[in-house]
Structures are given as C-alpha cells and as structure tokens.
N, C-alpha and C. Protein backbone atom coordinates (compact mmCIF):
# COMPACT_ATOMS: atom_id res chain seq x y z
N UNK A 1 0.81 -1.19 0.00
CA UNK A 1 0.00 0.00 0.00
C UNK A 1 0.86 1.26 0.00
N UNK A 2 2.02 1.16 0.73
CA UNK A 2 3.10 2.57 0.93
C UNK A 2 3.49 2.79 -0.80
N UNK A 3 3.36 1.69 -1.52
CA UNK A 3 4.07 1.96 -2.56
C UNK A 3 3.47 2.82 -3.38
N UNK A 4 2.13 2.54 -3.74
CA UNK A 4 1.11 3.14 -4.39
C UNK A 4 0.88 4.75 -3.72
N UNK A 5 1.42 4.89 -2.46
CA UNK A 5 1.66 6.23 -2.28
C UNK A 5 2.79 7.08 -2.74
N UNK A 6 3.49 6.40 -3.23
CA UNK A 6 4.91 7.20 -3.79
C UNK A 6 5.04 7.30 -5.41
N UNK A 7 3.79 6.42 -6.03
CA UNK A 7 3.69 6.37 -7.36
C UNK A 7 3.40 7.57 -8.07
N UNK A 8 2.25 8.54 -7.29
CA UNK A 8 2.37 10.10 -7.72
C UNK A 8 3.30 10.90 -7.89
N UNK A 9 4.01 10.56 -6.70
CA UNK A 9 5.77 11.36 -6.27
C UNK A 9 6.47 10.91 -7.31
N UNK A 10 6.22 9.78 -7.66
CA UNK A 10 7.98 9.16 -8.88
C UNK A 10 7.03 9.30 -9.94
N UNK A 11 5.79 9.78 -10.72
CA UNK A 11 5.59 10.52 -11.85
C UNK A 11 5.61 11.89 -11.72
N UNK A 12 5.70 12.85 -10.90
CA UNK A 12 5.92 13.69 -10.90
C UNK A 12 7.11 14.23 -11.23
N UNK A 13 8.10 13.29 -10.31
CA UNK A 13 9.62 13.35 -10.57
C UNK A 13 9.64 13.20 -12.47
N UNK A 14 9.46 12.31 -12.40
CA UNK A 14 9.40 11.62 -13.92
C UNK A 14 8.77 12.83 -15.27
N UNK A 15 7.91 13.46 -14.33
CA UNK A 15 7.43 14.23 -16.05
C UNK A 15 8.48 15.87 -16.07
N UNK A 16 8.68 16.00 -14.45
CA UNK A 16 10.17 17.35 -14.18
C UNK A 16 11.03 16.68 -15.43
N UNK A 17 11.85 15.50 -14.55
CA UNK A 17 12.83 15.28 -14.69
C UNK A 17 13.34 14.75 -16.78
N UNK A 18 11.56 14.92 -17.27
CA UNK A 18 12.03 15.06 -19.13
C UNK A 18 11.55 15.94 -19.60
N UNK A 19 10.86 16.94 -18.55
CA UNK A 19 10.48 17.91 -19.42
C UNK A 19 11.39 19.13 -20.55
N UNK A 20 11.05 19.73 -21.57
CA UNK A 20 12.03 20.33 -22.43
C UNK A 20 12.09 21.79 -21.76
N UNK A 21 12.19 22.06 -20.38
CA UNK A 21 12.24 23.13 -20.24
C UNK A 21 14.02 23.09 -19.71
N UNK A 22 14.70 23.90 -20.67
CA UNK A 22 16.00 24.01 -20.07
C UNK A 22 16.37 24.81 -19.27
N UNK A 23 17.18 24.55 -18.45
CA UNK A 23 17.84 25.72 -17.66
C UNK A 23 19.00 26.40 -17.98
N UNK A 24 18.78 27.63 -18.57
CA UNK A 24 20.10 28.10 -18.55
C UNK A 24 21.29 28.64 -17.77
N UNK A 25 20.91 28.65 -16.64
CA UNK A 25 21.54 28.55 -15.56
C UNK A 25 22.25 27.59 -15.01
N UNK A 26 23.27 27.60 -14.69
CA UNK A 26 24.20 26.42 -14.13
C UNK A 26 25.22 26.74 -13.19
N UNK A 27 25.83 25.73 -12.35
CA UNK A 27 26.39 26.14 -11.52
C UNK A 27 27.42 26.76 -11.85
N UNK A 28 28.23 26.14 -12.99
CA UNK A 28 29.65 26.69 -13.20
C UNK A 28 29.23 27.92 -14.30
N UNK A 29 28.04 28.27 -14.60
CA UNK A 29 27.73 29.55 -15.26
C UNK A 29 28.82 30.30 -15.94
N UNK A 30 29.08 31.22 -14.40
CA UNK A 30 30.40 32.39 -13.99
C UNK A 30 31.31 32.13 -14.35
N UNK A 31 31.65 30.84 -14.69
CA UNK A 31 33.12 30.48 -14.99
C UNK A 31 33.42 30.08 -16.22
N UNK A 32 32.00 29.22 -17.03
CA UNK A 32 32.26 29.21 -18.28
C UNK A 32 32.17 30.87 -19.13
N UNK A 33 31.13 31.95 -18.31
CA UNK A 33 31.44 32.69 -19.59
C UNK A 33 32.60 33.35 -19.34
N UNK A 34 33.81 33.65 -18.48
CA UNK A 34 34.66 33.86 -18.19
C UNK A 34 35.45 33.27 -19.11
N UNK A 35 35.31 32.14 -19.33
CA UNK A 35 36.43 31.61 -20.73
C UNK A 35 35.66 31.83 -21.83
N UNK A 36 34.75 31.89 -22.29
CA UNK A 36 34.03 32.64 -23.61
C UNK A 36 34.58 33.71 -23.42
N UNK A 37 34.62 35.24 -22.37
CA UNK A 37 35.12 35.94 -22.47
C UNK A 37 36.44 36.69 -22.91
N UNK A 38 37.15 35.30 -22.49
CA UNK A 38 38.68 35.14 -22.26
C UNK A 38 38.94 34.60 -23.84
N UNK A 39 38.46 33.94 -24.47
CA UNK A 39 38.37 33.11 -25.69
C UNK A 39 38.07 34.46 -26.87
N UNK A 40 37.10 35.15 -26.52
CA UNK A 40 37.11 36.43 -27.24
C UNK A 40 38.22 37.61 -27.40
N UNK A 41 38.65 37.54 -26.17
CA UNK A 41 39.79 38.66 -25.92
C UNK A 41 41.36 38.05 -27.01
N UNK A 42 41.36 36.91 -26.61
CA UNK A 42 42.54 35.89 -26.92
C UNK A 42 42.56 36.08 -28.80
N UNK A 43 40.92 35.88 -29.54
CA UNK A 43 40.97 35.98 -30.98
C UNK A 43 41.39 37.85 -31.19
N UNK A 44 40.79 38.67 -30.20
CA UNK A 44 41.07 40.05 -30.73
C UNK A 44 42.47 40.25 -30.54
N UNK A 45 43.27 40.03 -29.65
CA UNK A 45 44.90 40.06 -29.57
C UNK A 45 45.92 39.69 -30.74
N UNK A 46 45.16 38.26 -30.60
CA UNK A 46 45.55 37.58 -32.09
C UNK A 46 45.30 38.20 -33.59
N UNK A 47 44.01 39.17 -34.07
CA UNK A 47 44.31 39.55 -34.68
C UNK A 47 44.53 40.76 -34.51
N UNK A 48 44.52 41.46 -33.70
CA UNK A 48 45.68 42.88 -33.66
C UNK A 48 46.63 42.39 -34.18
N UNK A 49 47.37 41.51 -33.80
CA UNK A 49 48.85 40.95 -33.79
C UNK A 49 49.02 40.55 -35.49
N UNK A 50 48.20 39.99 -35.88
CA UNK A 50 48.48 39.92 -37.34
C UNK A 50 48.34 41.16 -37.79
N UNK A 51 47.63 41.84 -38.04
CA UNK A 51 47.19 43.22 -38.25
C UNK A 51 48.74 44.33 -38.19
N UNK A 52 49.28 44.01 -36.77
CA UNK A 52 50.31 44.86 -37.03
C UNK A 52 51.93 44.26 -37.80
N UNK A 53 51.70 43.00 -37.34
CA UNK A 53 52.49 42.07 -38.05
C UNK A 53 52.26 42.49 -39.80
N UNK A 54 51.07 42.86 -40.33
CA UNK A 54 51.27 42.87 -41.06
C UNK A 54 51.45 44.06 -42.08
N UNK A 55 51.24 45.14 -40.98
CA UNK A 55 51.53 46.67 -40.88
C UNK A 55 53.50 46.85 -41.41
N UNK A 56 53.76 45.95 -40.54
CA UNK A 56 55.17 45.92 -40.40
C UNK A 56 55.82 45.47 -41.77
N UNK A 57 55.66 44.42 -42.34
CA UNK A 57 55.92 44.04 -43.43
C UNK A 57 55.65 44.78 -44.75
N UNK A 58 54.29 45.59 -44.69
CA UNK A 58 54.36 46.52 -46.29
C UNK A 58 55.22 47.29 -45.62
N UNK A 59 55.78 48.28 -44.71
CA UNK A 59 56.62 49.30 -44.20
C UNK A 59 57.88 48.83 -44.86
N UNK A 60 58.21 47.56 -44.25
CA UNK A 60 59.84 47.59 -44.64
C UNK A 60 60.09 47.17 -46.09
N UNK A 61 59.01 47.07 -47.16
CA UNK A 61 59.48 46.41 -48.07
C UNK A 61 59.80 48.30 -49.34
C-alpha cells in the first residue's frame, strides 16, 4: 500500500525530470562565460597581432 503512495511522487519526478524546459543557468555559469570571455579577448589580440604584423611588413618592403 506505501508503494502506491509514492507512485504520484515518482511521476511527478518523472514528467520534471524530461520535461524540455532548459535551464540556462548552471552552476559553473560564472566560470564558463569567463572563458568565452577570455576566448574572445585571446581571438582580438591575435588579430591585432596579425594586423600589425602585417603593418610591419608593407613598411619595410
């Protein structure tokens, strides 16, 4: 009889636990966009750096 009381509880769990509602929130959140951030900064450096790299080369020729 206890069981049939917990059968509501474990479909309930059950229709949460597939529903398509995502969370975009997560624990490590803060830290992944910190490396997206960091990942952005890293491509703009990089091409400054070609950019003047390549500043440098029509100059001396």
């Amino acid at each position: 009889m206890r069981h049939l009381a917990l059968l509501p509880l474990m479909s309930l769990f059950l229709v949460v636990g597939c529903s398509d509602n995502k969370v975009e929130d997560h624990v490590w959140k803060e830290q992944t966009d910190t490396i997206e951030k960091a990942k952005e900064v890293e491509q703009l450096i990089q091409n400054t750096f070609q950019q003047q790299k390549q500043n440098v080369d029509e100059q001396s020729r």
